[in-house]
PDB file of N, CA and C in Angstrom:
ATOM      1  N   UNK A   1     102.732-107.113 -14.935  1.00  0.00           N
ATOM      2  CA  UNK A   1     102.319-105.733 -14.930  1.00  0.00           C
ATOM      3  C   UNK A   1     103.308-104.950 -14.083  1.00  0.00           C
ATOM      4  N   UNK A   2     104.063-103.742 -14.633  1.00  0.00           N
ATOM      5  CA  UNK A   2     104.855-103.020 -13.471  1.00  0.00           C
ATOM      6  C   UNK A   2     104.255-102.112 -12.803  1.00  0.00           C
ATOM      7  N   UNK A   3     104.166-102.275 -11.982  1.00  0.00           N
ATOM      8  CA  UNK A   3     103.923-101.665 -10.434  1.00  0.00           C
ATOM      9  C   UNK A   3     105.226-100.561  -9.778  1.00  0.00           C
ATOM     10  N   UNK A   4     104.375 -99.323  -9.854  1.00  0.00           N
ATOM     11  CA  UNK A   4     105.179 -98.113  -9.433  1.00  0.00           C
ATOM     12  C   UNK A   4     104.565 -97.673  -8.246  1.00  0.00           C
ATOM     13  N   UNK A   5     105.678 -97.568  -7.198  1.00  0.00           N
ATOM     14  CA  UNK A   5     105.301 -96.948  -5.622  1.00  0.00           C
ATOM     15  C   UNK A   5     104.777 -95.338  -6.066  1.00  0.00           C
ATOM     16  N   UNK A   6     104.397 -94.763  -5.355  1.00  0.00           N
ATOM     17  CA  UNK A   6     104.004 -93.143  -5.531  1.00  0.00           C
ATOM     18  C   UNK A   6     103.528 -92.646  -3.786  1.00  0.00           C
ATOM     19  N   UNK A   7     104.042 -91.996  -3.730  1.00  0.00           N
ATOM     20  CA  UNK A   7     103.600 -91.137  -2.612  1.00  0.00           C
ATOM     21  C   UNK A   7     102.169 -90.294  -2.705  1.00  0.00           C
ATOM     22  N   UNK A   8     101.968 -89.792  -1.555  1.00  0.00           N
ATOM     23  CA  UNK A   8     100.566 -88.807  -1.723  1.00  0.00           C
ATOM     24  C   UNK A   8     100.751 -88.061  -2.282  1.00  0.00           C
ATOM     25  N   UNK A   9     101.881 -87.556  -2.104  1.00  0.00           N
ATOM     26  CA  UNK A   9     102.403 -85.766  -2.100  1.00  0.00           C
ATOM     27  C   UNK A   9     102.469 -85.866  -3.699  1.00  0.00           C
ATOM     28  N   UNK A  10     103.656 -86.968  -4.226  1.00  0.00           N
ATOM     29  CA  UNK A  10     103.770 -86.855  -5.529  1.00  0.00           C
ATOM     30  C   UNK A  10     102.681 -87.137  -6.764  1.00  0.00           C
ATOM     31  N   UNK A  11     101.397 -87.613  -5.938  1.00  0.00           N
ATOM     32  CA  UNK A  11     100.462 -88.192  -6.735  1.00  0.00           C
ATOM     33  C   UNK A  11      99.587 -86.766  -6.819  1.00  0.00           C
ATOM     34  N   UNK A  12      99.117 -86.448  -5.842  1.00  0.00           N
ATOM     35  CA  UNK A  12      98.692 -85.082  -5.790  1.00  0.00           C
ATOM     36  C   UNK A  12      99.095 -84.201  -7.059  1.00  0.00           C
ATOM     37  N   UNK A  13     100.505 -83.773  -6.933  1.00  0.00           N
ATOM     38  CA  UNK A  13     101.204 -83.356  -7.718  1.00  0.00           C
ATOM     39  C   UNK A  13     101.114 -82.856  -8.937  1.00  0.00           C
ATOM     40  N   UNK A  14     100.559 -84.390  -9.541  1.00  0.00           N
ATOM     41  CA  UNK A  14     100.882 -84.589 -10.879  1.00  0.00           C
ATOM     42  C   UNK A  14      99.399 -85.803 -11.262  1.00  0.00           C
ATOM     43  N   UNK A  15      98.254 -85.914 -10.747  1.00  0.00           N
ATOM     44  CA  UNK A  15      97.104 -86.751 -10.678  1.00  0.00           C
ATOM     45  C   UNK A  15      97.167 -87.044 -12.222  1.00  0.00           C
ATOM     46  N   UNK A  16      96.467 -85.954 -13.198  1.00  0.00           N
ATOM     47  CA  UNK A  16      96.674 -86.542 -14.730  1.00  0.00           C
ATOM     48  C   UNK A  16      97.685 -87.272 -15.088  1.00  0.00           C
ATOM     49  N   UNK A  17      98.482 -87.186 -14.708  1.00  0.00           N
ATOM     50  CA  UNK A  17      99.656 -87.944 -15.740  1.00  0.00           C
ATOM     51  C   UNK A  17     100.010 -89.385 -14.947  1.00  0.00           C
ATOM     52  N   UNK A  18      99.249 -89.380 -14.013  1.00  0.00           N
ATOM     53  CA  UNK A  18      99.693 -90.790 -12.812  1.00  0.00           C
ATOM     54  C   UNK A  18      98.486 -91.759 -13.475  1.00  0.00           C
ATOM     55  N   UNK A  19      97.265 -91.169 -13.853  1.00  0.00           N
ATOM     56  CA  UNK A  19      95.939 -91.714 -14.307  1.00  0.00           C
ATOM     57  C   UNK A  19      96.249 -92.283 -15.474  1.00  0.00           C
ATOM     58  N   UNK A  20      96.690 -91.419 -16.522  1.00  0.00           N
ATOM     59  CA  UNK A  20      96.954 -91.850 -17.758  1.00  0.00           C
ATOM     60  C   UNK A  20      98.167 -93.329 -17.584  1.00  0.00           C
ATOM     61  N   UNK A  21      98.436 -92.798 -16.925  1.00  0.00           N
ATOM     62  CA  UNK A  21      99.943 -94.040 -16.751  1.00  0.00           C
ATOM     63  C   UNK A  21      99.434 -95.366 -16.444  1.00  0.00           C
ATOM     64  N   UNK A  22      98.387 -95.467 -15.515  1.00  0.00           N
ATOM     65  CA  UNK A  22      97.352 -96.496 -15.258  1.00  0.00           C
ATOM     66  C   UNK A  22      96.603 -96.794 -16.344  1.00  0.00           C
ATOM     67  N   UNK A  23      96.535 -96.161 -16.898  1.00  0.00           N
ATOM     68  CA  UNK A  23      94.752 -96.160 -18.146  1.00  0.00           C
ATOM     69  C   UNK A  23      95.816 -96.889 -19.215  1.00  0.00           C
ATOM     70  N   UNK A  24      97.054 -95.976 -19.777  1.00  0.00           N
ATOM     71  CA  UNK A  24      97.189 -96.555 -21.163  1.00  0.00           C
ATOM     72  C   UNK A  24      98.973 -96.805 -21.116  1.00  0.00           C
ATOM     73  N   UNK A  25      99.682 -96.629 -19.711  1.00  0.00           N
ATOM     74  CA  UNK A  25     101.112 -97.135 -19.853  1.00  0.00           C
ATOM     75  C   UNK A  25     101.206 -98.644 -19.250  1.00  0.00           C
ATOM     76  N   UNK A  26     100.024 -99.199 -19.224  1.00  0.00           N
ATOM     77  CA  UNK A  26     100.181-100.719 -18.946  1.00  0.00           C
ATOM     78  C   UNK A  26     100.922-100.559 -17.499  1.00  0.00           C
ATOM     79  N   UNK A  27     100.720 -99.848 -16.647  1.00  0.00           N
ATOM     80  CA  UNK A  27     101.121-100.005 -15.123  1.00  0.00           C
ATOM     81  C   UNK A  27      99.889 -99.557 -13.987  1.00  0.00           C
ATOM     82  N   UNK A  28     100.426-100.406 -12.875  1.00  0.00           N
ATOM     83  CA  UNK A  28      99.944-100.217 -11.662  1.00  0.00           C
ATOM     84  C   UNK A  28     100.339 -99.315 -10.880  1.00  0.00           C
ATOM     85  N   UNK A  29      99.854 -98.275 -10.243  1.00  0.00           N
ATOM     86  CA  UNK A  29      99.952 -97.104  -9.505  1.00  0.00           C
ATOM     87  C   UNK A  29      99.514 -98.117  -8.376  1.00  0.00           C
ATOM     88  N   UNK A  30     100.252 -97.816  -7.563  1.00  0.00           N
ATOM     89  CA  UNK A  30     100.490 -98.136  -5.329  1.00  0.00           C
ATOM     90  C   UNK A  30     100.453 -96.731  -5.041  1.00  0.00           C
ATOM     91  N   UNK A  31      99.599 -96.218  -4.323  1.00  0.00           N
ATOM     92  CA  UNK A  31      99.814 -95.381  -3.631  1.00  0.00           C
ATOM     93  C   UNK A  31     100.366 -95.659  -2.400  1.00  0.00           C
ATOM     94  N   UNK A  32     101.243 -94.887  -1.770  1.00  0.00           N
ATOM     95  CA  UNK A  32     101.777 -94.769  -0.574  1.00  0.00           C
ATOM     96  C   UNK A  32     101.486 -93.631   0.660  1.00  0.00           C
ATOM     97  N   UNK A  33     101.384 -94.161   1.660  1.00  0.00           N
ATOM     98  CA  UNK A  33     101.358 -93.161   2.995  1.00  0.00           C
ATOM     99  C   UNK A  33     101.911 -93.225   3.945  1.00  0.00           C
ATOM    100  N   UNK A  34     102.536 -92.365   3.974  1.00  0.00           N
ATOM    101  CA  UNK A  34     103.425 -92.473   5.753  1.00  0.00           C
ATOM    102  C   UNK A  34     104.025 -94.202   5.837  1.00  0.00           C
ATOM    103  N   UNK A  35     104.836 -94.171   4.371  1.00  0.00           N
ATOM    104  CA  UNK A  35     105.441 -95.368   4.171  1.00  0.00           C
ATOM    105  C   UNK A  35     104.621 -96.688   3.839  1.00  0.00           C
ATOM    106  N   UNK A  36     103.175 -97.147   3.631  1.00  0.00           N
ATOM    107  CA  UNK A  36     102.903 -98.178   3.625  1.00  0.00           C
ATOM    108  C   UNK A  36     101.764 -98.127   2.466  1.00  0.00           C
ATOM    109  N   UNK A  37     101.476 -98.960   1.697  1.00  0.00           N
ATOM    110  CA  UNK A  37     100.695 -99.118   0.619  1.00  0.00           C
ATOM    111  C   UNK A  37      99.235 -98.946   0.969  1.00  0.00           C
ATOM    112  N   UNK A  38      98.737 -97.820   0.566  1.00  0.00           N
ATOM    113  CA  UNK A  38      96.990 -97.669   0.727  1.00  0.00           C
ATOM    114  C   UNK A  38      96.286 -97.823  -0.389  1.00  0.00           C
ATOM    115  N   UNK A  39      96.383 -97.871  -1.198  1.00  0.00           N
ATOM    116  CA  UNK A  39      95.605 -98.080  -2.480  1.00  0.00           C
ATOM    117  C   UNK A  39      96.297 -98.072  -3.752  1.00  0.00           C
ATOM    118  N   UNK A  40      95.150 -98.496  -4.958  1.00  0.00           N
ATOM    119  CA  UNK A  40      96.160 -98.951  -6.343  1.00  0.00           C
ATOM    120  C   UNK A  40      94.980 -97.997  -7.232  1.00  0.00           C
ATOM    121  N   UNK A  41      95.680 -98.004  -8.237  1.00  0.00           N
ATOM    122  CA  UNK A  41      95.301 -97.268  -9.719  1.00  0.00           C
ATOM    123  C   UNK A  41      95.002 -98.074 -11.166  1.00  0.00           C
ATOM    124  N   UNK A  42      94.483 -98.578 -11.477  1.00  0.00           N
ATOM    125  CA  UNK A  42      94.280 -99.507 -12.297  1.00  0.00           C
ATOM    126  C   UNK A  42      93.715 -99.333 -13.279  1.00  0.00           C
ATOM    127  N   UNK A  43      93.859 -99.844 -14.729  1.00  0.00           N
ATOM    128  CA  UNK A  43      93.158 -99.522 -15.605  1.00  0.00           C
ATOM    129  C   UNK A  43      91.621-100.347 -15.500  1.00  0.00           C
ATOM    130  N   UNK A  44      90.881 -99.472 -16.331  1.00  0.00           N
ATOM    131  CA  UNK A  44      89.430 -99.906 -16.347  1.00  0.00           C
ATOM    132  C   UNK A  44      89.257-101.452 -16.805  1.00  0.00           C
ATOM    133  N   UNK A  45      90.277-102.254 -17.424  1.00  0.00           N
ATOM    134  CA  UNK A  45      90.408-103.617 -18.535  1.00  0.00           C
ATOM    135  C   UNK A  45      91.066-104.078 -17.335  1.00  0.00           C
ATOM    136  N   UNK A  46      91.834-103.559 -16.392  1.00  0.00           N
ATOM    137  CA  UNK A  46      92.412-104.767 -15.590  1.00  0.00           C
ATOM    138  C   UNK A  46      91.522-104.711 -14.028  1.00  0.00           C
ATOM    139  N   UNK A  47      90.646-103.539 -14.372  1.00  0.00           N
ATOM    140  CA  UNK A  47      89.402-104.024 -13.027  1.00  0.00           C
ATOM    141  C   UNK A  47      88.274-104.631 -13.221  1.00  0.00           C
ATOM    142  N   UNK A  48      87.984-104.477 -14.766  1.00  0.00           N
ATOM    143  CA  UNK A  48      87.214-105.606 -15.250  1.00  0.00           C
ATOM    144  C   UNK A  48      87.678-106.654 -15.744  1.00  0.00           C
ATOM    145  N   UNK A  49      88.491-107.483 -15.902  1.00  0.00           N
ATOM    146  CA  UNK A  49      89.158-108.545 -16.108  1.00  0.00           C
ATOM    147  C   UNK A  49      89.030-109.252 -14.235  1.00  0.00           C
ATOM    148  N   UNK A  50      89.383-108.338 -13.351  1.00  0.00           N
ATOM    149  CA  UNK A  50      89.251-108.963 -11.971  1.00  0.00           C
ATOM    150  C   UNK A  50      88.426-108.654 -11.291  1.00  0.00           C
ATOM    151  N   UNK A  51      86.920-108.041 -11.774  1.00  0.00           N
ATOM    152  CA  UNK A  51      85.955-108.400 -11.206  1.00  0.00           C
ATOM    153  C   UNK A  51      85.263-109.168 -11.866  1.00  0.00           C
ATOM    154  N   UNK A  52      85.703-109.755 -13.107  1.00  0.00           N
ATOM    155  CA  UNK A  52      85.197-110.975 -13.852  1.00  0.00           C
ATOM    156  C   UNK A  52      85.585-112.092 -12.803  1.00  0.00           C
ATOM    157  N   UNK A  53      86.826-112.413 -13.063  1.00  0.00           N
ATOM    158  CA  UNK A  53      87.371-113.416 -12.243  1.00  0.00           C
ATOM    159  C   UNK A  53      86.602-114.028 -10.970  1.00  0.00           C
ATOM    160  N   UNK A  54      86.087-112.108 -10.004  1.00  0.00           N
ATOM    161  CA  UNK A  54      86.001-112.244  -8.884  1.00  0.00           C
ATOM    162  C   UNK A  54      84.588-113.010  -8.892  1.00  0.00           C
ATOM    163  N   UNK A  55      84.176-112.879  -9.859  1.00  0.00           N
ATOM    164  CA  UNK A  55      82.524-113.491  -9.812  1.00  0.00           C
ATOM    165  C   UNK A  55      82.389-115.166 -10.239  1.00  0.00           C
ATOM    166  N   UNK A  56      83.112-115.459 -11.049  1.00  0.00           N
ATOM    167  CA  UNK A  56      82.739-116.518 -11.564  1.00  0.00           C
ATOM    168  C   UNK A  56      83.776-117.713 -10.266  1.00  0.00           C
ATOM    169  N   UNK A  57      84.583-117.215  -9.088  1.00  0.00           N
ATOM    170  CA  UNK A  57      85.256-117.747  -8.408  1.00  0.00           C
ATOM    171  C   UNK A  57      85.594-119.169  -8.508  1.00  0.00           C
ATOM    172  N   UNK A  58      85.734-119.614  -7.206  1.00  0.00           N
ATOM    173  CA  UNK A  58      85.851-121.531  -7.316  1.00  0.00           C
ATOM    174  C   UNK A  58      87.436-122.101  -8.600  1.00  0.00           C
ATOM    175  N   UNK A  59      87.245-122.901  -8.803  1.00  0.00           N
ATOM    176  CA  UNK A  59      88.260-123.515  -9.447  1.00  0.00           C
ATOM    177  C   UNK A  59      88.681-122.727 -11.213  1.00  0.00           C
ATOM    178  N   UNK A  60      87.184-122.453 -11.697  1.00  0.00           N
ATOM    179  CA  UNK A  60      87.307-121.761 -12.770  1.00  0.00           C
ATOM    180  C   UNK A  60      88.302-120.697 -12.536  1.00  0.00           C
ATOM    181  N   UNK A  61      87.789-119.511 -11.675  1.00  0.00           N
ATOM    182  CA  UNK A  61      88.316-118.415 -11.586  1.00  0.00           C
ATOM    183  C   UNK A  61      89.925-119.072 -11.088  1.00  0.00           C
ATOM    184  N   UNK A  62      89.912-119.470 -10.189  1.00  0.00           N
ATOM    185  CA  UNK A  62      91.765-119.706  -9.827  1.00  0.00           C
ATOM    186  C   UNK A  62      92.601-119.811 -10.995  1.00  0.00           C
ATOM    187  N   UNK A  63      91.906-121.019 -12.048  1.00  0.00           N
ATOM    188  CA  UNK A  63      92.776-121.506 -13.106  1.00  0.00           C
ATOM    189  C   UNK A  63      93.052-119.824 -14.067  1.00  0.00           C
ATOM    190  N   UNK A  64      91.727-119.157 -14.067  1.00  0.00           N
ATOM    191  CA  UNK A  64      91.658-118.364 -14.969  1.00  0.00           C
ATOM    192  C   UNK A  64      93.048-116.917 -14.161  1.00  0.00           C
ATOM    193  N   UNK A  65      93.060-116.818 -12.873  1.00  0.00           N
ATOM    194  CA  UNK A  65      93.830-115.923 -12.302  1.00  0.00           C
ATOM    195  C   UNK A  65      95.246-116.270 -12.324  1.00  0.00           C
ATOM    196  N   UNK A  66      95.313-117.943 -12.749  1.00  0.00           N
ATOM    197  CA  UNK A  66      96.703-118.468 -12.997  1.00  0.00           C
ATOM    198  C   UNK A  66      97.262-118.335 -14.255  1.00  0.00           C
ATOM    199  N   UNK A  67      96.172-118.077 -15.016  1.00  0.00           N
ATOM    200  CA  UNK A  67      96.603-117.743 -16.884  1.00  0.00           C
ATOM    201  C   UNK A  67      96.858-116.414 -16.641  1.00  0.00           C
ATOM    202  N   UNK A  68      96.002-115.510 -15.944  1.00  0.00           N
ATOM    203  CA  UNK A  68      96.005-114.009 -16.330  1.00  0.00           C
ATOM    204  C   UNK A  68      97.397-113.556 -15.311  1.00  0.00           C
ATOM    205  N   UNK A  69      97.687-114.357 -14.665  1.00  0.00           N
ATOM    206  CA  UNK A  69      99.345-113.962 -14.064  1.00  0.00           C
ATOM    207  C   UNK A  69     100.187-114.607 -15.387  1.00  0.00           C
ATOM    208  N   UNK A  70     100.257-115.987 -15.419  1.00  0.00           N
ATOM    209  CA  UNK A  70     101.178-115.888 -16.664  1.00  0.00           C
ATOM    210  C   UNK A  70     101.372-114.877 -17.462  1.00  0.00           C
ATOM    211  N   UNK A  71     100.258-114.815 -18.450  1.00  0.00           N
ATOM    212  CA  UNK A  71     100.089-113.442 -19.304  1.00  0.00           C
ATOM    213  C   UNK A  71     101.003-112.604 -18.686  1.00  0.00           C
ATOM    214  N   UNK A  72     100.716-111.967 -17.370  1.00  0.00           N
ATOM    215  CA  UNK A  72     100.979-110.394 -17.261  1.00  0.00           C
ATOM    216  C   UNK A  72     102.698-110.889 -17.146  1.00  0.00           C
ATOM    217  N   UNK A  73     102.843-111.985 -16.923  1.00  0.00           N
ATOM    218  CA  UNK A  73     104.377-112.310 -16.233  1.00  0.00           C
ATOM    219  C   UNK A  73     104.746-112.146 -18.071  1.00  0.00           C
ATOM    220  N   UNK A  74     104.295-112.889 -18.868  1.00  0.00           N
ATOM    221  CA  UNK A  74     104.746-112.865 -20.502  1.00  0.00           C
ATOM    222  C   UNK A  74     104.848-111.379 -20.882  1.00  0.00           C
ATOM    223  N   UNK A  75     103.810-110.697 -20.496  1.00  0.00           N
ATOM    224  CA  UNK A  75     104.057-109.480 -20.941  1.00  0.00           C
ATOM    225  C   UNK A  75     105.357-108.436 -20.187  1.00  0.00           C
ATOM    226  N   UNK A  76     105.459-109.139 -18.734  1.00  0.00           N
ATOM    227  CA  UNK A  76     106.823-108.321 -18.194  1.00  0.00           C
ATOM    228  C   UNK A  76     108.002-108.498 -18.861  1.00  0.00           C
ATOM    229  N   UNK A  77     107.771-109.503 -19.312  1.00  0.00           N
ATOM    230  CA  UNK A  77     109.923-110.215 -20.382  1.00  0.00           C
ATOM    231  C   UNK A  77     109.452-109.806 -21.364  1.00  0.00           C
ATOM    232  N   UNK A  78     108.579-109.786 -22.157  1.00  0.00           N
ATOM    233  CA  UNK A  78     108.525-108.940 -23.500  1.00  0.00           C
ATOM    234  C   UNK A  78     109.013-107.543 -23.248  1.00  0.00           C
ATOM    235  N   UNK A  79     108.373-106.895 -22.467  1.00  0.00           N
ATOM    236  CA  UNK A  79     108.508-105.619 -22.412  1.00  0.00           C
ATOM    237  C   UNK A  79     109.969-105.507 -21.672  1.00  0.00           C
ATOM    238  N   UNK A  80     110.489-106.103 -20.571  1.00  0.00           N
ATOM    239  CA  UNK A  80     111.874-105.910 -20.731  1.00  0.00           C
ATOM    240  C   UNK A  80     112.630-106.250 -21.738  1.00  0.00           C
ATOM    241  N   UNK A  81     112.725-106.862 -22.704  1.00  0.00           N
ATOM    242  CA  UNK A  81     113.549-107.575 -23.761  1.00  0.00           C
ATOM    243  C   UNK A  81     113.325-106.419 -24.711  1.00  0.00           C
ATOM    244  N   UNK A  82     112.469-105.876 -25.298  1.00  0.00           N
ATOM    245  CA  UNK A  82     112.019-105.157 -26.131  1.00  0.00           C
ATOM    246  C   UNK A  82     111.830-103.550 -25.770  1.00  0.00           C
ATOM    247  N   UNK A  83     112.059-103.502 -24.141  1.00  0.00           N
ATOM    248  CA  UNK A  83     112.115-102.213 -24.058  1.00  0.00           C
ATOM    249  C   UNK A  83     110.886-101.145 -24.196  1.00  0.00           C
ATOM    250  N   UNK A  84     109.941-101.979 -24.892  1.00  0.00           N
ATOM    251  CA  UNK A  84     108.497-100.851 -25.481  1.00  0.00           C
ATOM    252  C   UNK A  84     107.064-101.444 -24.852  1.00  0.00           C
ATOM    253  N   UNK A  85     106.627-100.840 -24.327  1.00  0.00           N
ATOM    254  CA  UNK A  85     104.990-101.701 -23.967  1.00  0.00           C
ATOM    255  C   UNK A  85     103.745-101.746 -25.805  1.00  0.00           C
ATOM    256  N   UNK A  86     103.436-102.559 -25.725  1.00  0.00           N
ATOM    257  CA  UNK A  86     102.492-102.309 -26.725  1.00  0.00           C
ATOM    258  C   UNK A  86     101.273-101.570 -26.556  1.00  0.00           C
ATOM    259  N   UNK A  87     100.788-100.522 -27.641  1.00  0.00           N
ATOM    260  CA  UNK A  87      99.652 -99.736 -27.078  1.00  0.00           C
ATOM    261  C   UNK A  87      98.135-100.428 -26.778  1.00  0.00           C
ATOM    262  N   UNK A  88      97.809-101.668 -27.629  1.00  0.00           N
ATOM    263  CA  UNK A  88      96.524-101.727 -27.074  1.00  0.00           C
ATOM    264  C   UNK A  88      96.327-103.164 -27.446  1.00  0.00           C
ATOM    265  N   UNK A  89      95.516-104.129 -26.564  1.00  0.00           N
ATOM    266  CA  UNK A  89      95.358-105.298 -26.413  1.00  0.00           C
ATOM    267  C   UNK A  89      94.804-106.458 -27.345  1.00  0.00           C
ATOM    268  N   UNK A  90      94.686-105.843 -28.544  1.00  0.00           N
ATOM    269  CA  UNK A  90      94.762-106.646 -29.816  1.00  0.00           C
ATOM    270  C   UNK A  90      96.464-106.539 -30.343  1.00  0.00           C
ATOM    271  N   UNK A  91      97.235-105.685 -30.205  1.00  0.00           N
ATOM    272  CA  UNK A  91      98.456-106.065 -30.688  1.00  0.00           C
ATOM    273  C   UNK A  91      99.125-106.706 -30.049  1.00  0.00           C
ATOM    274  N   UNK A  92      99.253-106.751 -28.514  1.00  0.00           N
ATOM    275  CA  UNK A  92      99.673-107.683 -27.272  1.00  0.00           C
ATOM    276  C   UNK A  92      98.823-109.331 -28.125  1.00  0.00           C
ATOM    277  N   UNK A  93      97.707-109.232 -28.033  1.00  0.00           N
ATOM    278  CA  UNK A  93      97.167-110.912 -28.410  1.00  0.00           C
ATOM    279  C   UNK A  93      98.352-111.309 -30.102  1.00  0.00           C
ATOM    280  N   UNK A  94      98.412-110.531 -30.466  1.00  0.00           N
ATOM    281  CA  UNK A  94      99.023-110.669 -32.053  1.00  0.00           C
ATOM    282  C   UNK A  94      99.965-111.218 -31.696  1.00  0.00           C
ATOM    283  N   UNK A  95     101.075-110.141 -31.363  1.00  0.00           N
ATOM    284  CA  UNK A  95     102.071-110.545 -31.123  1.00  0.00           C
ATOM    285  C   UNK A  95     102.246-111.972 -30.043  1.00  0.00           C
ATOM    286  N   UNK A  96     101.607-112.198 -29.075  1.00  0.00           N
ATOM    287  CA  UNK A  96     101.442-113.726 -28.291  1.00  0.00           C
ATOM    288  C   UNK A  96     101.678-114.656 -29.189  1.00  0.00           C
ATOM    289  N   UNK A  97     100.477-114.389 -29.794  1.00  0.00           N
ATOM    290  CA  UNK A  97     100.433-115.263 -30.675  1.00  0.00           C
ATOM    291  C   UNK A  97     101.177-116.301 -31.747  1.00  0.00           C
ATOM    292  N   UNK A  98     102.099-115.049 -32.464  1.00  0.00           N
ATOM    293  CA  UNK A  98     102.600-115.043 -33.184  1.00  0.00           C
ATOM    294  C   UNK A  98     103.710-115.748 -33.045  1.00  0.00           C
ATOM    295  N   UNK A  99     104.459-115.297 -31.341  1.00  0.00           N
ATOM    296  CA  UNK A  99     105.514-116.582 -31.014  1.00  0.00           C
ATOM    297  C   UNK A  99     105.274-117.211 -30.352  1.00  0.00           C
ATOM    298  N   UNK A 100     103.806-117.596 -30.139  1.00  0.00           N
ATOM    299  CA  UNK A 100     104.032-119.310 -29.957  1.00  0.00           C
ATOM    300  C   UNK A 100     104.072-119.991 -31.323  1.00  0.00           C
ATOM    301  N   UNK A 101     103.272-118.989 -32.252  1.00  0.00           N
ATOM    302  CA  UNK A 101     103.461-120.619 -33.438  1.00  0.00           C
ATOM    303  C   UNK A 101     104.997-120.189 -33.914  1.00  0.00           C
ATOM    304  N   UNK A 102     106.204-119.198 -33.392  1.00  0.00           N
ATOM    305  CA  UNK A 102     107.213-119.509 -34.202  1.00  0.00           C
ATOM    306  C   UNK A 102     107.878-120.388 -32.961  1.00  0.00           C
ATOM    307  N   UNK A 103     107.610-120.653 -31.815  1.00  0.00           N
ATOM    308  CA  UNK A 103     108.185-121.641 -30.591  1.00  0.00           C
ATOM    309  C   UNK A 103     107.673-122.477 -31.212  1.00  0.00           C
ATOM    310  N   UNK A 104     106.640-123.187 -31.684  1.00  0.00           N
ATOM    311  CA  UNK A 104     105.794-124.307 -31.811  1.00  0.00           C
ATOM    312  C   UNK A 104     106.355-124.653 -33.097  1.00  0.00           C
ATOM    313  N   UNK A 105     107.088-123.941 -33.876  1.00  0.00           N
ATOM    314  CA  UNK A 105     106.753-124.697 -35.789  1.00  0.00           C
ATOM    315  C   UNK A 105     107.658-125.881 -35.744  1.00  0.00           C
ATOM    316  N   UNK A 106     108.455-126.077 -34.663  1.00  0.00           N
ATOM    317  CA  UNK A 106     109.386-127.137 -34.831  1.00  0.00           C
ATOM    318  C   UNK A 106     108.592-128.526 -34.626  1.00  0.00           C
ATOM    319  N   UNK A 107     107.170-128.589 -34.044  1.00  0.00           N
ATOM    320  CA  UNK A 107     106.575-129.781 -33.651  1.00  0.00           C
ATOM    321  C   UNK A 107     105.674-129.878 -35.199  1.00  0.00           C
ATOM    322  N   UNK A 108     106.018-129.346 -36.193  1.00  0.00           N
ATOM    323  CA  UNK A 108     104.939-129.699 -37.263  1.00  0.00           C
ATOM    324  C   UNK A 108     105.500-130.662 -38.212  1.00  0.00           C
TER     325      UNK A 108
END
């Protein structure tokens, strides 16, 4: 997931368009103050995805917080390689998908 610093001043600024950027540009808003990180911006799917996590804890949840970093790490090299974020989380699963079975067709 990319993670963008922001100041007060500049968040202030410009609040709609920092929100939306959280909600549907697939990034993390850091707010900043007087140089040091006070809070984050998150979409509604990635605070419920980690207050899922946060509940079901213990070994489940770890394994499950170790997939959902992969993922977001898969989705950072896609999106650098390709340059484009995908708009919404059925075409992200598609596309996953899609190259593992073209990584995988060589084992058939």
């Amino acid at each position: 997931m990319k993670e963008v610093r922001v100041t007060m001043t500049e968040f202030k600024k410009s609040l709609g368009e920092w929100v939306n950027r959280a909600a549907y540009g697939q990034m993390w808003i850091i707010l900043v103050a007087r140089g040091r990180p006070r809070a984050a911006i998150v979409s509604l799917e990635d605070l419920k995805a980690l207050q899922q996590l946060r509940q079901k804890g213990g070994r489940d949840g770890a394994r499950q917080l170790d997939a959902l970093d992969a993922f977001r790490e898969h989705l950072r090299q896609r999106w650098k390689a390709t340059g484009r974020a995908p708009l919404d989380s059925a075409a992200l699963l598609r596309e996953a998908r899609e190259e593992r079975v073209n990584a995988n067709a060589h084992l058939r």
